[in-house]
C-alpha atoms as a PDB file:
ATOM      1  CA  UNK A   1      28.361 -56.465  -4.733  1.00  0.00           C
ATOM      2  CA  UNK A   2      26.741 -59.338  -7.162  1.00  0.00           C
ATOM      3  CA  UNK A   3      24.937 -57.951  -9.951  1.00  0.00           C
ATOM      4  CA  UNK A   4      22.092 -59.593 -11.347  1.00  0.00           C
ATOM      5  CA  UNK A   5      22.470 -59.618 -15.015  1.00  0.00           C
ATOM      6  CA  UNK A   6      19.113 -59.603 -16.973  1.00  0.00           C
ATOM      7  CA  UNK A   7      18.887 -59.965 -20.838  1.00  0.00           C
ATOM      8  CA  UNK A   8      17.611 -56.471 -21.232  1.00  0.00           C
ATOM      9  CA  UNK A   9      18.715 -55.259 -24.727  1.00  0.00           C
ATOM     10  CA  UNK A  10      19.194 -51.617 -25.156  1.00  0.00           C
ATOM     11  CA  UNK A  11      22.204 -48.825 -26.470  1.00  0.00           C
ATOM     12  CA  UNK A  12      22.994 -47.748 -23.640  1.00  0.00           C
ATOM     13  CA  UNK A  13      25.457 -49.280 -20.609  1.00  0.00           C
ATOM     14  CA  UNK A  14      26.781 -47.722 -16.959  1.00  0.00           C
ATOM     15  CA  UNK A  15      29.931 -48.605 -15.815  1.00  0.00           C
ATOM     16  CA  UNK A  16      30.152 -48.571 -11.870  1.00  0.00           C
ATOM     17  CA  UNK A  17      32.838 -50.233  -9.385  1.00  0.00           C
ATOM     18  CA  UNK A  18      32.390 -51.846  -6.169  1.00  0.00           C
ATOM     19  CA  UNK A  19      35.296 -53.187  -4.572  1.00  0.00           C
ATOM     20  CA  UNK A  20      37.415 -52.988  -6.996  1.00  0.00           C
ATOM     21  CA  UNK A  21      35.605 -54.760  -9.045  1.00  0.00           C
ATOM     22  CA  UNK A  22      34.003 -53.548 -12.617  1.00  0.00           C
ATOM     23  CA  UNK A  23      30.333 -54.412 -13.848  1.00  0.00           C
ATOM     24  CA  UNK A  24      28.728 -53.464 -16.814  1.00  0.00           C
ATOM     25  CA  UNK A  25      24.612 -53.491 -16.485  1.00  0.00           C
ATOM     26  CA  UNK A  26      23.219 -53.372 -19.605  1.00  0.00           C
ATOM     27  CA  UNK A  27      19.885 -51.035 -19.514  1.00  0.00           C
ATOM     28  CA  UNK A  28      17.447 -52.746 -21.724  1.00  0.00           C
ATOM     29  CA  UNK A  29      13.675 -51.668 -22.520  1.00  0.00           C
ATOM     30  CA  UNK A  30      12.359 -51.201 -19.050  1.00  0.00           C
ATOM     31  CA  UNK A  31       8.607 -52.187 -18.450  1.00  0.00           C
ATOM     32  CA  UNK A  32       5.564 -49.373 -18.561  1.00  0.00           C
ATOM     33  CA  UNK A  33       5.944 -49.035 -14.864  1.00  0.00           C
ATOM     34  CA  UNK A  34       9.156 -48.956 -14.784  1.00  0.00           C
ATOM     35  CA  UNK A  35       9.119 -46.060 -17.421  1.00  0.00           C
ATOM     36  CA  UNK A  36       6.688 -43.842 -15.893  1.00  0.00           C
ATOM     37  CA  UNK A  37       8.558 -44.030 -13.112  1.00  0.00           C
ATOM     38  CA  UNK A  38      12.045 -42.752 -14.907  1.00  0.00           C
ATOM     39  CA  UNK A  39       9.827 -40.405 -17.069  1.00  0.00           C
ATOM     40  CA  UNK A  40       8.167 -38.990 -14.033  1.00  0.00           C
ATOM     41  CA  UNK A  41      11.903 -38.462 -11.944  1.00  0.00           C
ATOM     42  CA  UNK A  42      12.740 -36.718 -15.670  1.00  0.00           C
ATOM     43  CA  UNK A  43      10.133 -34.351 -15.028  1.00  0.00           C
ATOM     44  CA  UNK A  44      10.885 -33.729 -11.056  1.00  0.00           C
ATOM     45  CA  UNK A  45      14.315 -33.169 -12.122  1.00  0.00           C
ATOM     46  CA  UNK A  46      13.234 -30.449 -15.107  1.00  0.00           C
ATOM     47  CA  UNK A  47      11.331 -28.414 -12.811  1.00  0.00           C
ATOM     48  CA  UNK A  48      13.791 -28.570 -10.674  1.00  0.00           C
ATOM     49  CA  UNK A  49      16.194 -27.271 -13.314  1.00  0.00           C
ATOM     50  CA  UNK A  50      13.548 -25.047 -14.536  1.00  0.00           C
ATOM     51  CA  UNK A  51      12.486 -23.373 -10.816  1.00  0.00           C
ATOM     52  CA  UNK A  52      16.275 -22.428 -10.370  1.00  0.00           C
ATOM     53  CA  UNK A  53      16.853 -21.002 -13.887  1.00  0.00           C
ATOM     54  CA  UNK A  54      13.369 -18.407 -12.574  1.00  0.00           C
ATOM     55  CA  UNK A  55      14.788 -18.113  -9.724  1.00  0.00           C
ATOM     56  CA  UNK A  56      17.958 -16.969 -11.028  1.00  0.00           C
ATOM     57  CA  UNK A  57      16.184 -14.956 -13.874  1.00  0.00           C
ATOM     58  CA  UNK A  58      14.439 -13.287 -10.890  1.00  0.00           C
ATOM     59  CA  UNK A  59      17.368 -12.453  -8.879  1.00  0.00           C
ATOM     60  CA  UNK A  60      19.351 -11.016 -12.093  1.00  0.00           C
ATOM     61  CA  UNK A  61      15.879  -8.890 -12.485  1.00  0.00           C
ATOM     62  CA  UNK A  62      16.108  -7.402  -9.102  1.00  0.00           C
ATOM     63  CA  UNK A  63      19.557  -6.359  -8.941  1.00  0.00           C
ATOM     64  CA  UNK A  64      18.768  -4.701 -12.511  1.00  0.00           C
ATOM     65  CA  UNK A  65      16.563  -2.650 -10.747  1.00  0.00           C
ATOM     66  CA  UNK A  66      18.539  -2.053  -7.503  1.00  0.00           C
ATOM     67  CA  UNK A  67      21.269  -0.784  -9.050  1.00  0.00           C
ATOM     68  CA  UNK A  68      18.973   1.444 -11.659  1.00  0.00           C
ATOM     69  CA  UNK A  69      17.382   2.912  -8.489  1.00  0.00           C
ATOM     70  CA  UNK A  70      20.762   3.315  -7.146  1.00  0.00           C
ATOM     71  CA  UNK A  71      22.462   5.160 -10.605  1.00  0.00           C
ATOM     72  CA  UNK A  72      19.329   7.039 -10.024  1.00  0.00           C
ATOM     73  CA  UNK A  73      19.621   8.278  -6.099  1.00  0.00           C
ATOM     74  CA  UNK A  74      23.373   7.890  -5.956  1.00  0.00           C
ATOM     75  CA  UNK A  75      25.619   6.022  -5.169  1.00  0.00           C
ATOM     76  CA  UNK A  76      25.139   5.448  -0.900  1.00  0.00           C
ATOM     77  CA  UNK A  77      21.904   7.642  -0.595  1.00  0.00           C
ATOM     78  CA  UNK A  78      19.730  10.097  -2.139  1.00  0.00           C
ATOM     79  CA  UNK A  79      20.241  11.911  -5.068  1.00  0.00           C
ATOM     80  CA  UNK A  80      19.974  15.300  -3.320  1.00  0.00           C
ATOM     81  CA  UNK A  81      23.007  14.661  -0.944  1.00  0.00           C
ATOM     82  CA  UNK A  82      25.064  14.250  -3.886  1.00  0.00           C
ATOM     83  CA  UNK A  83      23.760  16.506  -6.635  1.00  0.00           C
ATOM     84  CA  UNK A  84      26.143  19.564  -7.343  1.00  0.00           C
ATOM     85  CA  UNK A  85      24.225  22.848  -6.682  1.00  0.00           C
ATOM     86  CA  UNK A  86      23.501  24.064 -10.105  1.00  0.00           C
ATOM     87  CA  UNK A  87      24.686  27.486 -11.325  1.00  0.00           C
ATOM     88  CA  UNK A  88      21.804  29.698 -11.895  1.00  0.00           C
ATOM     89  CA  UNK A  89      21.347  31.339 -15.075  1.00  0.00           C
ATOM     90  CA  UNK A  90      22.809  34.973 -15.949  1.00  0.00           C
ATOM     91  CA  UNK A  91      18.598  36.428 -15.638  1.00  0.00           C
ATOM     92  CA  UNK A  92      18.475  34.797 -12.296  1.00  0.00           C
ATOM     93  CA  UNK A  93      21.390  36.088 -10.625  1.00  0.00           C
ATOM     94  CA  UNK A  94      20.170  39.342 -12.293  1.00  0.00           C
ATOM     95  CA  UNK A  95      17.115  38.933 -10.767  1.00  0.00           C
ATOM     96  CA  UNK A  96      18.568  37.776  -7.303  1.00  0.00           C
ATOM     97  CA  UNK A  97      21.060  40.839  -7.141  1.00  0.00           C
ATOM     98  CA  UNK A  98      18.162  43.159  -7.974  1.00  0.00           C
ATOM     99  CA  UNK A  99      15.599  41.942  -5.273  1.00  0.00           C
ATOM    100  CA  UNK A 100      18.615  42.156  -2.678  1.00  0.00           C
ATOM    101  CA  UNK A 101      19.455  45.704  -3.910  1.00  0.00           C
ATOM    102  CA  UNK A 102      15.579  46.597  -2.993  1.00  0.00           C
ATOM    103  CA  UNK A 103      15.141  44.933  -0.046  1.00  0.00           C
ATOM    104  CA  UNK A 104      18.532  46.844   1.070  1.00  0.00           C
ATOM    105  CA  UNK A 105      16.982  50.572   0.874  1.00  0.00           C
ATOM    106  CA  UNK A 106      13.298  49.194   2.710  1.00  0.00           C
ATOM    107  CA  UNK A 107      15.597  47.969   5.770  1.00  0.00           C
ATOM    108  CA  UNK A 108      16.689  51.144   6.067  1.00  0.00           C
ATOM    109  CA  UNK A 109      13.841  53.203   5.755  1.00  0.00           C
ATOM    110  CA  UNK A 110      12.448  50.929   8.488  1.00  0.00           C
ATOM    111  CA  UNK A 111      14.823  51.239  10.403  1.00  0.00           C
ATOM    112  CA  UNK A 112      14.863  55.357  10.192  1.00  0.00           C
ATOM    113  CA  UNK A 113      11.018  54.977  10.540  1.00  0.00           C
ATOM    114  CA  UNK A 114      11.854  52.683  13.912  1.00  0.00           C
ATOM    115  CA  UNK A 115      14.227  55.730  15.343  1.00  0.00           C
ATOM    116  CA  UNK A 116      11.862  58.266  14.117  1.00  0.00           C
ATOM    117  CA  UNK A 117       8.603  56.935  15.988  1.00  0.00           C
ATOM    118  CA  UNK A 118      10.521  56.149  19.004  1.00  0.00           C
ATOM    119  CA  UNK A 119      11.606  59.668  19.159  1.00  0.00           C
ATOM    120  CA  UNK A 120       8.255  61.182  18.683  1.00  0.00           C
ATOM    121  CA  UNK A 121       6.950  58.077  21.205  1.00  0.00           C
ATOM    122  CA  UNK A 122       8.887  59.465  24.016  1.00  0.00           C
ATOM    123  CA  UNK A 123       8.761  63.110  23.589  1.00  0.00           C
ATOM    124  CA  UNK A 124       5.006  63.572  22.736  1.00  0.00           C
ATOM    125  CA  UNK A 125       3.991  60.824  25.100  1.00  0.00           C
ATOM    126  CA  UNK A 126       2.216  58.829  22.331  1.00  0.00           C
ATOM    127  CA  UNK A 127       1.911  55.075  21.384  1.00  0.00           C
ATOM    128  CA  UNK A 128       4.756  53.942  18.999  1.00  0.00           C
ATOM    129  CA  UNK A 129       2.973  51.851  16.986  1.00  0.00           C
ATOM    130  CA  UNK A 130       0.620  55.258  16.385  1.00  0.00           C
ATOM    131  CA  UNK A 131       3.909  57.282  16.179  1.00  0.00           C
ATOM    132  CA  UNK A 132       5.533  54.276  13.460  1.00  0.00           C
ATOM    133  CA  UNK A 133       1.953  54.889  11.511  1.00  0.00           C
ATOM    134  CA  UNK A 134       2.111  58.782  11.470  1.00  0.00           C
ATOM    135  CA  UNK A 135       5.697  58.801  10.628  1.00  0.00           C
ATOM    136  CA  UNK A 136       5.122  56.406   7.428  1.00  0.00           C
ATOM    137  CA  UNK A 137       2.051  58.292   6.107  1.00  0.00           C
ATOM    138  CA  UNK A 138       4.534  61.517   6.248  1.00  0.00           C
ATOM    139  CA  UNK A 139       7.289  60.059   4.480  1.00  0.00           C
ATOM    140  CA  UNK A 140       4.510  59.039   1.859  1.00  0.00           C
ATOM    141  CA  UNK A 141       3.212  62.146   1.478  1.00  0.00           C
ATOM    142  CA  UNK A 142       6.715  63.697   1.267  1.00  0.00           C
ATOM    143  CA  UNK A 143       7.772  61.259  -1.183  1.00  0.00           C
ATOM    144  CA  UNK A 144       4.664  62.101  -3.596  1.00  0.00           C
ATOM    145  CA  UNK A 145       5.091  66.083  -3.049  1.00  0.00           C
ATOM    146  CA  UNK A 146       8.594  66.164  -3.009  1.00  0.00           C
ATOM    147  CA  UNK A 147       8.680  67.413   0.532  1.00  0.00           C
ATOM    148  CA  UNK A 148      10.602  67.183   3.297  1.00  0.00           C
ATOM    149  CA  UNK A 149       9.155  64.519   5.387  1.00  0.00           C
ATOM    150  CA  UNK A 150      11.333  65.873   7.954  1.00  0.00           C
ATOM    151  CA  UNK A 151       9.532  68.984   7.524  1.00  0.00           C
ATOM    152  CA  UNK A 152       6.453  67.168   7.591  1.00  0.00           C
ATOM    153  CA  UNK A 153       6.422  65.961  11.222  1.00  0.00           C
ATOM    154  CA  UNK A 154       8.058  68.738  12.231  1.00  0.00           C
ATOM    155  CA  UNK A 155       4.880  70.469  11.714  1.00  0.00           C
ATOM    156  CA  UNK A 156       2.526  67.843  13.160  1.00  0.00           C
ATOM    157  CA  UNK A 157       4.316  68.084  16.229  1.00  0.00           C
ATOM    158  CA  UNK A 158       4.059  71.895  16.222  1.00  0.00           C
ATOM    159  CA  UNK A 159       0.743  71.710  15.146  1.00  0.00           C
ATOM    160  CA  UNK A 160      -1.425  69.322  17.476  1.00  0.00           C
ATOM    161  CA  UNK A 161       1.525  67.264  19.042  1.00  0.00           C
ATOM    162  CA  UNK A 162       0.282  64.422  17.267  1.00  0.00           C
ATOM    163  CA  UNK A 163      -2.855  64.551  18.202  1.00  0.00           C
ATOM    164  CA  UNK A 164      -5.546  63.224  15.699  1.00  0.00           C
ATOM    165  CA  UNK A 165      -8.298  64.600  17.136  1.00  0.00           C
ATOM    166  CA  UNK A 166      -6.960  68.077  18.048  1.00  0.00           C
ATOM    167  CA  UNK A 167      -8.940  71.181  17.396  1.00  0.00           C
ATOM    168  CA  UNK A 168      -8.694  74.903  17.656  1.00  0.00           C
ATOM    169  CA  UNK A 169     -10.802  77.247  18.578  1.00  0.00           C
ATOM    170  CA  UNK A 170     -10.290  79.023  15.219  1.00  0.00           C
ATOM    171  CA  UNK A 171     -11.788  75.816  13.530  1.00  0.00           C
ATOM    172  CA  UNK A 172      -8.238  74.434  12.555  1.00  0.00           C
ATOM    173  CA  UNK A 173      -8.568  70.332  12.860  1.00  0.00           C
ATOM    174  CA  UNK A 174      -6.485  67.287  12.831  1.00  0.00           C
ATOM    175  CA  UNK A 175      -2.569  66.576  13.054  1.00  0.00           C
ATOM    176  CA  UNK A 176      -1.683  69.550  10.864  1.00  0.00           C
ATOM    177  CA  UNK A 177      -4.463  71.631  11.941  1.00  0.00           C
ATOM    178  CA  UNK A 178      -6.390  72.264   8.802  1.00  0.00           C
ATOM    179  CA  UNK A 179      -9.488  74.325   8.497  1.00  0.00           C
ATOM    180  CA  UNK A 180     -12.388  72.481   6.298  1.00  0.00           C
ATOM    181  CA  UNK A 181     -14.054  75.948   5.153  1.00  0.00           C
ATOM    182  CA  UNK A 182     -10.445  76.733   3.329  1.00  0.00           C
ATOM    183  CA  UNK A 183      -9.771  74.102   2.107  1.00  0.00           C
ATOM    184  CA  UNK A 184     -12.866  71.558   1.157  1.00  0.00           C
ATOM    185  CA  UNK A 185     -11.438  71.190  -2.622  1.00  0.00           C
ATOM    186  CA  UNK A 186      -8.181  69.146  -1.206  1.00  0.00           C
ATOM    187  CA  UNK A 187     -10.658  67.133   0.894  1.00  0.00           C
ATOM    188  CA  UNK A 188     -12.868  66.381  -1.719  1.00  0.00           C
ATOM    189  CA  UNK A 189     -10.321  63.536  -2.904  1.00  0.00           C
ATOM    190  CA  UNK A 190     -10.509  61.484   0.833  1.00  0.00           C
ATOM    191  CA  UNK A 191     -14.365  61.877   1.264  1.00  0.00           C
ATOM    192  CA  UNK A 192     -15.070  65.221   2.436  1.00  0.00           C
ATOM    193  CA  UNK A 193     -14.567  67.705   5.106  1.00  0.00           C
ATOM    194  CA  UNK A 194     -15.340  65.020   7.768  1.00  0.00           C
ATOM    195  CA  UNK A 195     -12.188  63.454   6.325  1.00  0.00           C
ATOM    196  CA  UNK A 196     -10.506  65.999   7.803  1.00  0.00           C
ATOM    197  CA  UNK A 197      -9.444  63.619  11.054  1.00  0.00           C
ATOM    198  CA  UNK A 198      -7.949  60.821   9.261  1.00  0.00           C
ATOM    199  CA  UNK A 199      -4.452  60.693   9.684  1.00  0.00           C
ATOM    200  CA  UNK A 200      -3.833  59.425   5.978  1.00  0.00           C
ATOM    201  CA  UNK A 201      -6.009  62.477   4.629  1.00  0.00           C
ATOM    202  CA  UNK A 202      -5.226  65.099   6.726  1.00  0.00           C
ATOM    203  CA  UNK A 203      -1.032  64.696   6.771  1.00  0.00           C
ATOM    204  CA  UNK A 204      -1.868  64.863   2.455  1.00  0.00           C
ATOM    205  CA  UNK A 205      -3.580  67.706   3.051  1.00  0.00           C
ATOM    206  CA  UNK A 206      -1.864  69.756   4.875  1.00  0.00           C
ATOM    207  CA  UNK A 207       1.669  68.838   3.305  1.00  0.00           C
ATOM    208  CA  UNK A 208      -0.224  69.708   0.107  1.00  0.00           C
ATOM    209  CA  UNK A 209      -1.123  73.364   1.442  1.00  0.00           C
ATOM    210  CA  UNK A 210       2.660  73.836   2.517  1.00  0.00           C
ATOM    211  CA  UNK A 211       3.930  72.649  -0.996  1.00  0.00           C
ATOM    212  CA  UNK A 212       1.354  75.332  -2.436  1.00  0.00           C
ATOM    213  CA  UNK A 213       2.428  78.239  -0.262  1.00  0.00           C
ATOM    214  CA  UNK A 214       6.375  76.883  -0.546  1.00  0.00           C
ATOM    215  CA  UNK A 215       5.945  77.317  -4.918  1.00  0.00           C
ATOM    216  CA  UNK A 216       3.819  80.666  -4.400  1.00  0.00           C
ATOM    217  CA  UNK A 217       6.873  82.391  -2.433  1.00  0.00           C
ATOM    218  CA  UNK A 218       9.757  79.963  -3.055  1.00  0.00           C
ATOM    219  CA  UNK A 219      10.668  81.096   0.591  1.00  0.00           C
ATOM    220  CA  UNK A 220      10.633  78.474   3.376  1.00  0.00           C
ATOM    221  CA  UNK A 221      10.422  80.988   6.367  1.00  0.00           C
ATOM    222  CA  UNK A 222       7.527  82.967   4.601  1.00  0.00           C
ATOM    223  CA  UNK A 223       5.954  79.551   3.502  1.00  0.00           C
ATOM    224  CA  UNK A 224       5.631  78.249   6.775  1.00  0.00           C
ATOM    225  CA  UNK A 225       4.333  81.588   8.880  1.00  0.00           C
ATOM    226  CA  UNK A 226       1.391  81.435   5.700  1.00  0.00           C
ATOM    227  CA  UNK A 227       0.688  78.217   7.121  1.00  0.00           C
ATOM    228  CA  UNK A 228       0.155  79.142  10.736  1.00  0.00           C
ATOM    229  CA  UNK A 229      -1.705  82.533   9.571  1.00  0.00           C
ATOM    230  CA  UNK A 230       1.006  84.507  11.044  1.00  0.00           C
ATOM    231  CA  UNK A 231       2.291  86.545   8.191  1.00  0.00           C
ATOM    232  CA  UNK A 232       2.229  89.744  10.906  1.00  0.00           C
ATOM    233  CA  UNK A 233       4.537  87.717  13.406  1.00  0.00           C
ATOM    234  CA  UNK A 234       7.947  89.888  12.128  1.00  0.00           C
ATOM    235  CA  UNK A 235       9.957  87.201  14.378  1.00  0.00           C
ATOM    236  CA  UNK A 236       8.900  84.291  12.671  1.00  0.00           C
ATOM    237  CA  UNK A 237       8.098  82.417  15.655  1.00  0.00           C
ATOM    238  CA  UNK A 238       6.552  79.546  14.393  1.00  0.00           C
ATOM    239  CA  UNK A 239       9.166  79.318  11.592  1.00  0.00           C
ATOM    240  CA  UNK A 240      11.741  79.101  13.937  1.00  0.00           C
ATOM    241  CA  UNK A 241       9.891  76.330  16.121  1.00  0.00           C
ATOM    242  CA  UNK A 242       9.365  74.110  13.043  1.00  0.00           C
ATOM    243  CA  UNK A 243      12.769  74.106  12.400  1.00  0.00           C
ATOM    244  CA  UNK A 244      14.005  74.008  15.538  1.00  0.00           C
ATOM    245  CA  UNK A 245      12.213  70.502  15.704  1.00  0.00           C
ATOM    246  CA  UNK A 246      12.981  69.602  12.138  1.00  0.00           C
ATOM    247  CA  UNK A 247      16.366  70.079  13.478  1.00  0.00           C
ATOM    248  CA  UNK A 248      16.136  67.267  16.637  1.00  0.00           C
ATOM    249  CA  UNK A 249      14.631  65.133  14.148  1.00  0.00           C
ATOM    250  CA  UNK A 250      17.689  65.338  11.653  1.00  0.00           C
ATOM    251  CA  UNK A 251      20.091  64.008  14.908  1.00  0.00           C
ATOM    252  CA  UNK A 252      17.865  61.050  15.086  1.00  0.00           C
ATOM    253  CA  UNK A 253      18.419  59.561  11.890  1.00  0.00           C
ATOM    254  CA  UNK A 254      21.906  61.226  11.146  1.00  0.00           C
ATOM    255  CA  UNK A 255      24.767  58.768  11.597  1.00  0.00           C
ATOM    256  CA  UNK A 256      26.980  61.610  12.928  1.00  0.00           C
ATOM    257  CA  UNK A 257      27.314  62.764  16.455  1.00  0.00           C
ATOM    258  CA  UNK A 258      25.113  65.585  17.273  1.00  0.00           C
ATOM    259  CA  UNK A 259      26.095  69.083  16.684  1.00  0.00           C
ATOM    260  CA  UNK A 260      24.723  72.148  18.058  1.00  0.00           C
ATOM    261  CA  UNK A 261      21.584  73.476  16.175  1.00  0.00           C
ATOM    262  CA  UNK A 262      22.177  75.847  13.133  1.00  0.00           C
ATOM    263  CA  UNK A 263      20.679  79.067  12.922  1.00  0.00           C
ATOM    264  CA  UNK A 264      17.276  79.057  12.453  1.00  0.00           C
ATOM    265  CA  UNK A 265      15.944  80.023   8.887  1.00  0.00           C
ATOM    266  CA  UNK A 266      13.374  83.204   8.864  1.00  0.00           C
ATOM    267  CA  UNK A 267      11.714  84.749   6.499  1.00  0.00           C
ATOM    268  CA  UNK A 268      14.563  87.303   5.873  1.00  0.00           C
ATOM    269  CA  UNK A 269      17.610  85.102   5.970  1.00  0.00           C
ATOM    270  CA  UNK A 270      16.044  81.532   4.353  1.00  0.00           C
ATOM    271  CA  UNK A 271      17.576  80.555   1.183  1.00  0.00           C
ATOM    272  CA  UNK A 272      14.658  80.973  -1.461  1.00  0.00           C
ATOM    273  CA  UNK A 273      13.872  77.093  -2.452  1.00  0.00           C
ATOM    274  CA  UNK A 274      13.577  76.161  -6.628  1.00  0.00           C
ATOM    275  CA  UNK A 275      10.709  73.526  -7.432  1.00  0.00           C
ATOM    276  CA  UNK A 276      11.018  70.190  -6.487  1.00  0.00           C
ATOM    277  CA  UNK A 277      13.777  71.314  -3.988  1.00  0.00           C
ATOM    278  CA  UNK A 278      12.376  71.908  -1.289  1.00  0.00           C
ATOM    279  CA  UNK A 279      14.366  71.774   1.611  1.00  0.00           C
ATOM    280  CA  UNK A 280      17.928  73.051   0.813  1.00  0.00           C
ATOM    281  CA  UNK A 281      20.883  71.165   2.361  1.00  0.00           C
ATOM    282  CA  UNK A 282      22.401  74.630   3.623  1.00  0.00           C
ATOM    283  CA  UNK A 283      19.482  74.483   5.900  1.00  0.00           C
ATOM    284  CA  UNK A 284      20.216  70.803   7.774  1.00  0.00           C
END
């Protein structure tokens, strides 16, 4: 390909071939157009050089912080799928073992309040939810007096049959049959004598007289005929029905098979009971 050779004087020369053939072009002082031009195309060709070196600058940035996020998560997803469960501290397990061993004995006083009220549901023909409520306010009251709650419902259902409302014609009121003239002092504490019908208030009560009459003769049998005002009664009849029903109580919540009732405590065979023990074991 002919080259045109111009007298252009400058340093600087390009070699290039074309069939075969070798021609120098010398690269003189170009005119102002010509210069803008080549300055311009300079330019074009540092921003070019410039945008990628951003854009790479950019990219490096971004991976940066893709694989800080990912150190952060984990390595294929979030951090909790691949965090190893920490061991808790000595205090906590402590803390854990001693909220399991308390939860442990209040499932199974609700479950021996569950068997109790379904007991006293079907054999006193009475709601069980009233029956789960009556049977919980006598294990609370047995619990503060140190009483028997056994005892306790034994003599509610002698007493009114779990009635709340019962009444006597001797002016005894309530589930354990308590008469207001005799004993207003205990009352006092829940309101007053018209307290006397409250389940809460009256199972306190009476449990409270029974506790009193149980230190004064530290005799069960002679304890409970003081209760029923029948001292005279040589046979101890009530005695005998309280524990008789104590006694199908006991099978309820006993894990053993039943057995045939023991003989029933009186007044002249009972084992004299020692303060807070109230109920002696030869008696179950």
């Amino acid at each position: 390909m002919p080259v045109r050779r111009r007298s252009y004087t400058g340093p600087g020369q390009v070699k290039c071939r074309n069939k075969g053939k070798a021609v120098i072009v010398r690269i003189g002082k170009l005119s102002a157009g010509r210069q803008d031009g080549a300055t311009l195309g300079g330019w074009g060709q540092g921003s070019r050089k410039l945008g990628s070196i951003l854009i790479l600058l950019a990219s490096v940035a971004a991976l940066t912080l893709i694989l800080a996020d990912q150190g952060s998560r984990g390595r294929f997803g979030p951090i909790e799928a691949h965090v190893v469960p920490s061991v808790p501290a000595p205090a906590a397990r402590d803390g854990e073992r001693q909220a399991g061993a308390e939860a442990a004995p209040v499932q199974v006083e609700e479950g021996r309040y569950r068997a109790l009220s379904e007991f006293v549901a079907r054999r006193y023909r009475v709601s069980q939810d009233a029956a789960f409520d009556l049977v919980t306010l006598a294990h609370g009251a047995g619990s503060q007096l140190h009483l028997d709650p056994l005892l306790i419902i034994a003599v509610i259902a002698v007493e009114s049959r779990f009635n709340p409302i019962a009444e006597s014609s001797a002016g005894a009121k309530g589930l354990m049959q308590i008469i207001p003239k005799y004993h207003g002092d205990k009352l006092e504490e829940f309101g007053g004598e018209q307290a006397v019908f409250e389940p809460a208030a009256n199972i306190h009560v009476g449990a409270t007289i029974l506790k009193e009459y149980l230190r004064r003769t530290g005799n069960l049998g002679i304890a409970l005929q003081m209760y029923a005002g029948a001292l005279a009664d040589d046979e101890d009849q009530y005695t005998r029905k309280v524990l008789n029903e104590r006694h199908r109580l006991l099978q309820v919540v006993s894990p053993s098979p039943p057995r045939p009732a023991p003989p029933v405590a009186v007044r002249t065979a009972a084992t004299r009971v020692s303060y807070p023990q109230v109920l002696p074991s030869k008696l179950d």
